[in-house]
Protein backbone atom coordinates (compact mmCIF):
# COMPACT_ATOMS: atom_id res chain seq x y z
CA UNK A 1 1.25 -3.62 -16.82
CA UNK A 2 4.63 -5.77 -16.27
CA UNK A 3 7.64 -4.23 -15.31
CA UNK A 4 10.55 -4.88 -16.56
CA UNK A 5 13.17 -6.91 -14.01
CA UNK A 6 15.84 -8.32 -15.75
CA UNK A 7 19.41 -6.80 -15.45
CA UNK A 8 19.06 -4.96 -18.35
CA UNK A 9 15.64 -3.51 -17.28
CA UNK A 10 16.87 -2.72 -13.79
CA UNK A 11 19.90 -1.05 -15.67
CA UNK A 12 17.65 1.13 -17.67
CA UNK A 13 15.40 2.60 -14.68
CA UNK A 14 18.39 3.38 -12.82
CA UNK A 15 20.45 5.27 -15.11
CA UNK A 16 16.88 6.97 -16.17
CA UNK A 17 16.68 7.92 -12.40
CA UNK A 18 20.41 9.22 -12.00
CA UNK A 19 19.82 10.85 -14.61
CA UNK A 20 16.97 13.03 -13.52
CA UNK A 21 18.57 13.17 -10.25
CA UNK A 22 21.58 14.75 -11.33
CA UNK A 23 23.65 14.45 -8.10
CA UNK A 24 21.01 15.96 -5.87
CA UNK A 25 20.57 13.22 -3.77
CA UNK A 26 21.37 9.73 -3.61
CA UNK A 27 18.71 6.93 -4.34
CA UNK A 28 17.62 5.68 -0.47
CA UNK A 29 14.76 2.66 -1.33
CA UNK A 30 14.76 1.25 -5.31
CA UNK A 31 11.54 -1.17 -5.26
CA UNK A 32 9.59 -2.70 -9.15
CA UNK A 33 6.37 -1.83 -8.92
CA UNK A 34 5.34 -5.33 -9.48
CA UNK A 35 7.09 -8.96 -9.48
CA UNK A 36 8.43 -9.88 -13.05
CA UNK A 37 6.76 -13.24 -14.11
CA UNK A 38 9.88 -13.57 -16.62
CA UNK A 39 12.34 -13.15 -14.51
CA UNK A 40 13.15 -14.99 -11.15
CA UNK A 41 13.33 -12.96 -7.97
CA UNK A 42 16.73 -14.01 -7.01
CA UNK A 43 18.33 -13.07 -10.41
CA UNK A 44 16.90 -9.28 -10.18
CA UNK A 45 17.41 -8.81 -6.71
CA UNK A 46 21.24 -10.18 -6.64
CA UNK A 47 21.73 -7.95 -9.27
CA UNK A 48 20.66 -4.74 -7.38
CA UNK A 49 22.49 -6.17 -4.50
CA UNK A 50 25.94 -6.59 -6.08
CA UNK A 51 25.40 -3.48 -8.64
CA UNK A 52 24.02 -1.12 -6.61
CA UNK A 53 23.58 -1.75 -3.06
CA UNK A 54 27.46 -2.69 -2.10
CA UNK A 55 28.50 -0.23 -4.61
CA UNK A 56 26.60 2.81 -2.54
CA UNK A 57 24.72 3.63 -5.26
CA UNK A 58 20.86 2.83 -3.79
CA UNK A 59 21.01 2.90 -0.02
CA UNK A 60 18.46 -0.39 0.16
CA UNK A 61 15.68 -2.58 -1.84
CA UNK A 62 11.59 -2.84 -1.27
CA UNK A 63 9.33 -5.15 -2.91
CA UNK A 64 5.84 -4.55 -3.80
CA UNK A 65 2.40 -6.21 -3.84
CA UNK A 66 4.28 -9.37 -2.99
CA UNK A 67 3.19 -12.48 -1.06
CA UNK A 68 5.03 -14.08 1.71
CA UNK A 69 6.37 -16.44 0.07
CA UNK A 70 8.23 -13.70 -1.91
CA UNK A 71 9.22 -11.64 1.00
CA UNK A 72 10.74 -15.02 2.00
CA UNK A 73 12.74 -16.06 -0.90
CA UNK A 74 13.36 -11.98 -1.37
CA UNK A 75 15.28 -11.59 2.79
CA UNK A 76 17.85 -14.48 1.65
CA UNK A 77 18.99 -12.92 -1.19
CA UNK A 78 19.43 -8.97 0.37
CA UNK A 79 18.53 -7.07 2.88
CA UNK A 80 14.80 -5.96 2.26
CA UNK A 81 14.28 -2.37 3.37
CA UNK A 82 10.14 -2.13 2.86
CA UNK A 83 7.19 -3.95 1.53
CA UNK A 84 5.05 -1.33 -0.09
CA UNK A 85 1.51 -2.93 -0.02
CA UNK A 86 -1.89 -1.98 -0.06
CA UNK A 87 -3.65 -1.59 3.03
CA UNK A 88 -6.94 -0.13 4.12
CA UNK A 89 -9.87 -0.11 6.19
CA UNK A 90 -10.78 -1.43 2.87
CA UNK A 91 -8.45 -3.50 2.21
CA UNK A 92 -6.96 -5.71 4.65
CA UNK A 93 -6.16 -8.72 3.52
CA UNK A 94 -2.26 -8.41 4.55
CA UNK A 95 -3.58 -9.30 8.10
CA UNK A 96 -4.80 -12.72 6.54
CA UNK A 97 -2.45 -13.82 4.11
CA UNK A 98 0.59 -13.91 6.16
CA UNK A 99 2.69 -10.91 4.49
CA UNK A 100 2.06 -8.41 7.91
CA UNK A 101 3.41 -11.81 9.82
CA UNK A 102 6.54 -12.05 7.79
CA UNK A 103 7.49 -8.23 7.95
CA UNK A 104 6.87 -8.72 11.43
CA UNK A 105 9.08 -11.64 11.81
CA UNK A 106 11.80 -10.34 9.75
CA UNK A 107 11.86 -6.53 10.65
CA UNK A 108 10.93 -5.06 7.20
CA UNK A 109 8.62 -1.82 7.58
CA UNK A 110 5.22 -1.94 5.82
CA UNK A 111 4.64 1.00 3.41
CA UNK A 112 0.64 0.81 3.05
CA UNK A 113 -0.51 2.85 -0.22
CA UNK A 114 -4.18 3.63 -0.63
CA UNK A 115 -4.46 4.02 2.84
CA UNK A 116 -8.07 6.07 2.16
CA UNK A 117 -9.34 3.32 -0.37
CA UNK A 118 -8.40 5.00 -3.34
CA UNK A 119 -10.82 7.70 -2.07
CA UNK A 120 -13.60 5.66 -1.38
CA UNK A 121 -12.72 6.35 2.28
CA UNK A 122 -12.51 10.01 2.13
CA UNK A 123 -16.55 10.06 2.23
CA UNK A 124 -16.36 12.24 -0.55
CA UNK A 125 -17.44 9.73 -2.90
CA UNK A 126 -21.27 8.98 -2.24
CA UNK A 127 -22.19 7.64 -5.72
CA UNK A 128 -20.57 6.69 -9.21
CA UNK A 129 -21.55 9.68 -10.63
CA UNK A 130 -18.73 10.77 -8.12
CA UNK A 131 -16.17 9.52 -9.92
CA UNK A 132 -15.68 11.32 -13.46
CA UNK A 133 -16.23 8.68 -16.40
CA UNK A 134 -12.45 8.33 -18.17
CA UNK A 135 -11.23 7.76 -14.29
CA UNK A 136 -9.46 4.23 -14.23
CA UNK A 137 -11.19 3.57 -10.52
CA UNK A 138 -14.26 2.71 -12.80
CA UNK A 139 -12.56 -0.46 -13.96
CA UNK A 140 -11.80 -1.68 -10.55
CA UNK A 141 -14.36 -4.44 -9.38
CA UNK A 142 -14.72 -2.75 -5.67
CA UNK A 143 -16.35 0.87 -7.81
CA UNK A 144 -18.44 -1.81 -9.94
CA UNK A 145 -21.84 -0.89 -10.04
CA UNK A 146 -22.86 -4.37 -8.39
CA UNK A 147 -20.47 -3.85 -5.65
CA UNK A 148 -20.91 -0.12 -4.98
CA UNK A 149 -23.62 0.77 -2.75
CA UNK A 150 -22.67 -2.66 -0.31
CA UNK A 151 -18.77 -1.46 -0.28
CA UNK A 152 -20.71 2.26 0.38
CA UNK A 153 -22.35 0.82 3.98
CA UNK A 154 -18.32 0.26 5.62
CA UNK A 155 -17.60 3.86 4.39
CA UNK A 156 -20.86 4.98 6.40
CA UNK A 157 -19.71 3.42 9.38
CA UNK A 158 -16.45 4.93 9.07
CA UNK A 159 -18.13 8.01 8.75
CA UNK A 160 -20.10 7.84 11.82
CA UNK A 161 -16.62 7.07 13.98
CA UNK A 162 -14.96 10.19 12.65
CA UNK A 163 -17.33 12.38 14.00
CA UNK A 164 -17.40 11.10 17.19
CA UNK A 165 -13.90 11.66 16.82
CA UNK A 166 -13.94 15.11 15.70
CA UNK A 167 -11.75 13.95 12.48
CA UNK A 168 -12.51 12.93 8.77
CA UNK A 169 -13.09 9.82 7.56
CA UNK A 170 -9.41 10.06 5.80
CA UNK A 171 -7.89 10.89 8.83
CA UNK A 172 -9.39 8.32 11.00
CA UNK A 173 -8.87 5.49 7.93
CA UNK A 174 -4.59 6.94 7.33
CA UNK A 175 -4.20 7.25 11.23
CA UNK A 176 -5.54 3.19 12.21
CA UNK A 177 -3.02 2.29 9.60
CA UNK A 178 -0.51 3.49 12.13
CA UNK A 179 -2.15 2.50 15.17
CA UNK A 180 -2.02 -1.29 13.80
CA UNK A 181 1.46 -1.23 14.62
CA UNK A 182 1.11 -0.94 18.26
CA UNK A 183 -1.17 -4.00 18.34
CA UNK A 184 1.41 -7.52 19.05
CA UNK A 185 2.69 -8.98 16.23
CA UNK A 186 2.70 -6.06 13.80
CA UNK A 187 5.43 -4.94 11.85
CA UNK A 188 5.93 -1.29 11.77
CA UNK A 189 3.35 0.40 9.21
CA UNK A 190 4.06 3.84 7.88
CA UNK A 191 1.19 4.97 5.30
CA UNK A 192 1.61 7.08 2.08
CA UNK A 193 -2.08 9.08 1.08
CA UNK A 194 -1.95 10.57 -2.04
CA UNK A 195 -3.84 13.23 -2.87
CA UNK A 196 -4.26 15.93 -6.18
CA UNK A 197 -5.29 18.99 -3.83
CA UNK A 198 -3.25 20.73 -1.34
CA UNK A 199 -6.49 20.81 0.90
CA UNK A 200 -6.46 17.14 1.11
CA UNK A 201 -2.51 17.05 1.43
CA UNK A 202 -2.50 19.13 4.68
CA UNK A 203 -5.85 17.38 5.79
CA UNK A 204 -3.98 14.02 5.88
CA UNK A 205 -1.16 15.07 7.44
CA UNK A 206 -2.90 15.42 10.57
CA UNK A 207 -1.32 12.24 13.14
CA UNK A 208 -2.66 11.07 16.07
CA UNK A 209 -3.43 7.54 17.89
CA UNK A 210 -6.63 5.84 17.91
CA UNK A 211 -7.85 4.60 21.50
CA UNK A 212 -8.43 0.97 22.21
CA UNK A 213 -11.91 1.65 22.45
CA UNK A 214 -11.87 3.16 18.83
CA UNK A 215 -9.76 0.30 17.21
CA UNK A 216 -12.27 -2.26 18.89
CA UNK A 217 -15.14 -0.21 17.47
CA UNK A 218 -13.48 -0.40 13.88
CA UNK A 219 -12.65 -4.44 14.49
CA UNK A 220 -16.77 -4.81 14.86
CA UNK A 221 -17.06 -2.71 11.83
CA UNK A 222 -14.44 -4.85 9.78
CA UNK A 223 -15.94 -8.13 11.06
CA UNK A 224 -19.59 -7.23 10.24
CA UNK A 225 -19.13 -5.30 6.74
CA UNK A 226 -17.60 -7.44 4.34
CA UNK A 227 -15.68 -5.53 1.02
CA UNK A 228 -17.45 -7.06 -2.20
CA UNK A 229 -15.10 -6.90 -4.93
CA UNK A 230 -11.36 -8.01 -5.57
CA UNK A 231 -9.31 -5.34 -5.67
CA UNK A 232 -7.63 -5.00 -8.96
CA UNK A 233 -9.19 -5.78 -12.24
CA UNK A 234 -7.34 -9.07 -14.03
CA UNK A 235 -5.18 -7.41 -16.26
CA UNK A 236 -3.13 -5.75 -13.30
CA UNK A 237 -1.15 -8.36 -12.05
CA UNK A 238 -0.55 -8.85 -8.10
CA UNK A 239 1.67 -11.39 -6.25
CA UNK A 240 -0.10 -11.02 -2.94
């Protein structure tokens, strides 16, 4: 669960990428999925800079699931055009470990992934029996048994909100990832929901602002319904 960051790994995933692009369209944001623990940030990322980024061949570099003090050491070495992160109504520890501060500070865009909870913030998922047995959600402490029905009382709350607001729970949870940007001291935050049914893809597509009276109402939630759980299992490795 490593990639691969080294030159020669970097190398690899690009050609593999130009390949499959085939002169379509250029590369615009290159990002690892994770930090290499083998390979030093500078070396991989003055690499892309001098190989690919002067050269015109990827338009800009993103990090991911990376602390601040990588976002640091990462903005000497190049330009960084993202940080793609997790963030969440379930999930917001960016706010608290100073890597929404940084982006902030340096101008670098926030992409937040798994901006429904992996689901869990769709409301579709009322029980474990929800979620089939061979899916890998099941091995993530936060859909633990133990930590299930306590995680379940936020995504009631949630609930609640969205029908005052006439939305879904998704839409309310995808849409206050983008109203945290207006909110002093927030770097701009653009969120990517993923979704296997075309329902769900037009469903969250839907964008509109929350009103301060809504965002307060979801600060009370946040503060008074505390996520049990971390939010990977060990063998996934995060920076952040």
């Amino acid at each position: 669960m490593s990639p691969d960051c080294s030159p020669e790994g970097i190398k690899k995933s690009i050609d593999n990428i130009l390949k499959d692009l085939d002169g379509t369209i250029n590369i615009d944001i290159f990002e690892c999925a994770r930090a290499d623990p083998n390979v030093p940030l500078e070396v991989t990322l003055k690499y892309l800079d001098d190989e690919y980024v002067k050269k015109g061949i990827i338009r800009g570099v993103a990090l991911s699931e990376v602390s601040e003090a990588t976002i640091r050491r990462a903005a000497k070495v190049t330009k960084i055009a993202a940080v793609e992160v997790e963030l969440s109504l379930w999930s917001t520890h960016i706010f608290e470990n100073g890597v929404a501060a940084a982006c902030a500070e340096l101008g670098i865009p926030i992409i937040a992934y798994s901006p429904v909870g992996k689901g869990m913030l769709s409301g579709h998922i009322k029980s474990l029996d929800d979620i089939p047995k061979d899916d890998m959600r099941r091995l993530y402490p936060r859909f633990s048994a133990e930590n299930f029905s306590a995680n379940l009382k936020l995504v009631d709350q949630v609930k609640e909100l969205a029908d005052k607001r006439g939305c879904t729970p998704a839409q309310l949870a995808i849409n206050w990832t983008r109203s945290i940007s207006k909110k002093p001291g927030m770097p701009q935050i653009i969120p990517i929901p993923g979704s296997t049914l075309d329902i769900r893809v037009g469903e969250n597509a839907l964008v509109f602002d929350l009103s301060d009276e809504e965002m307060s109402a979801i600060d009370k939630i946040l503060a008074t319904s505390a996520v049990t759980g971390n939010r990977y299992p060990d063998f996934i490795p995060v920076d952040g």
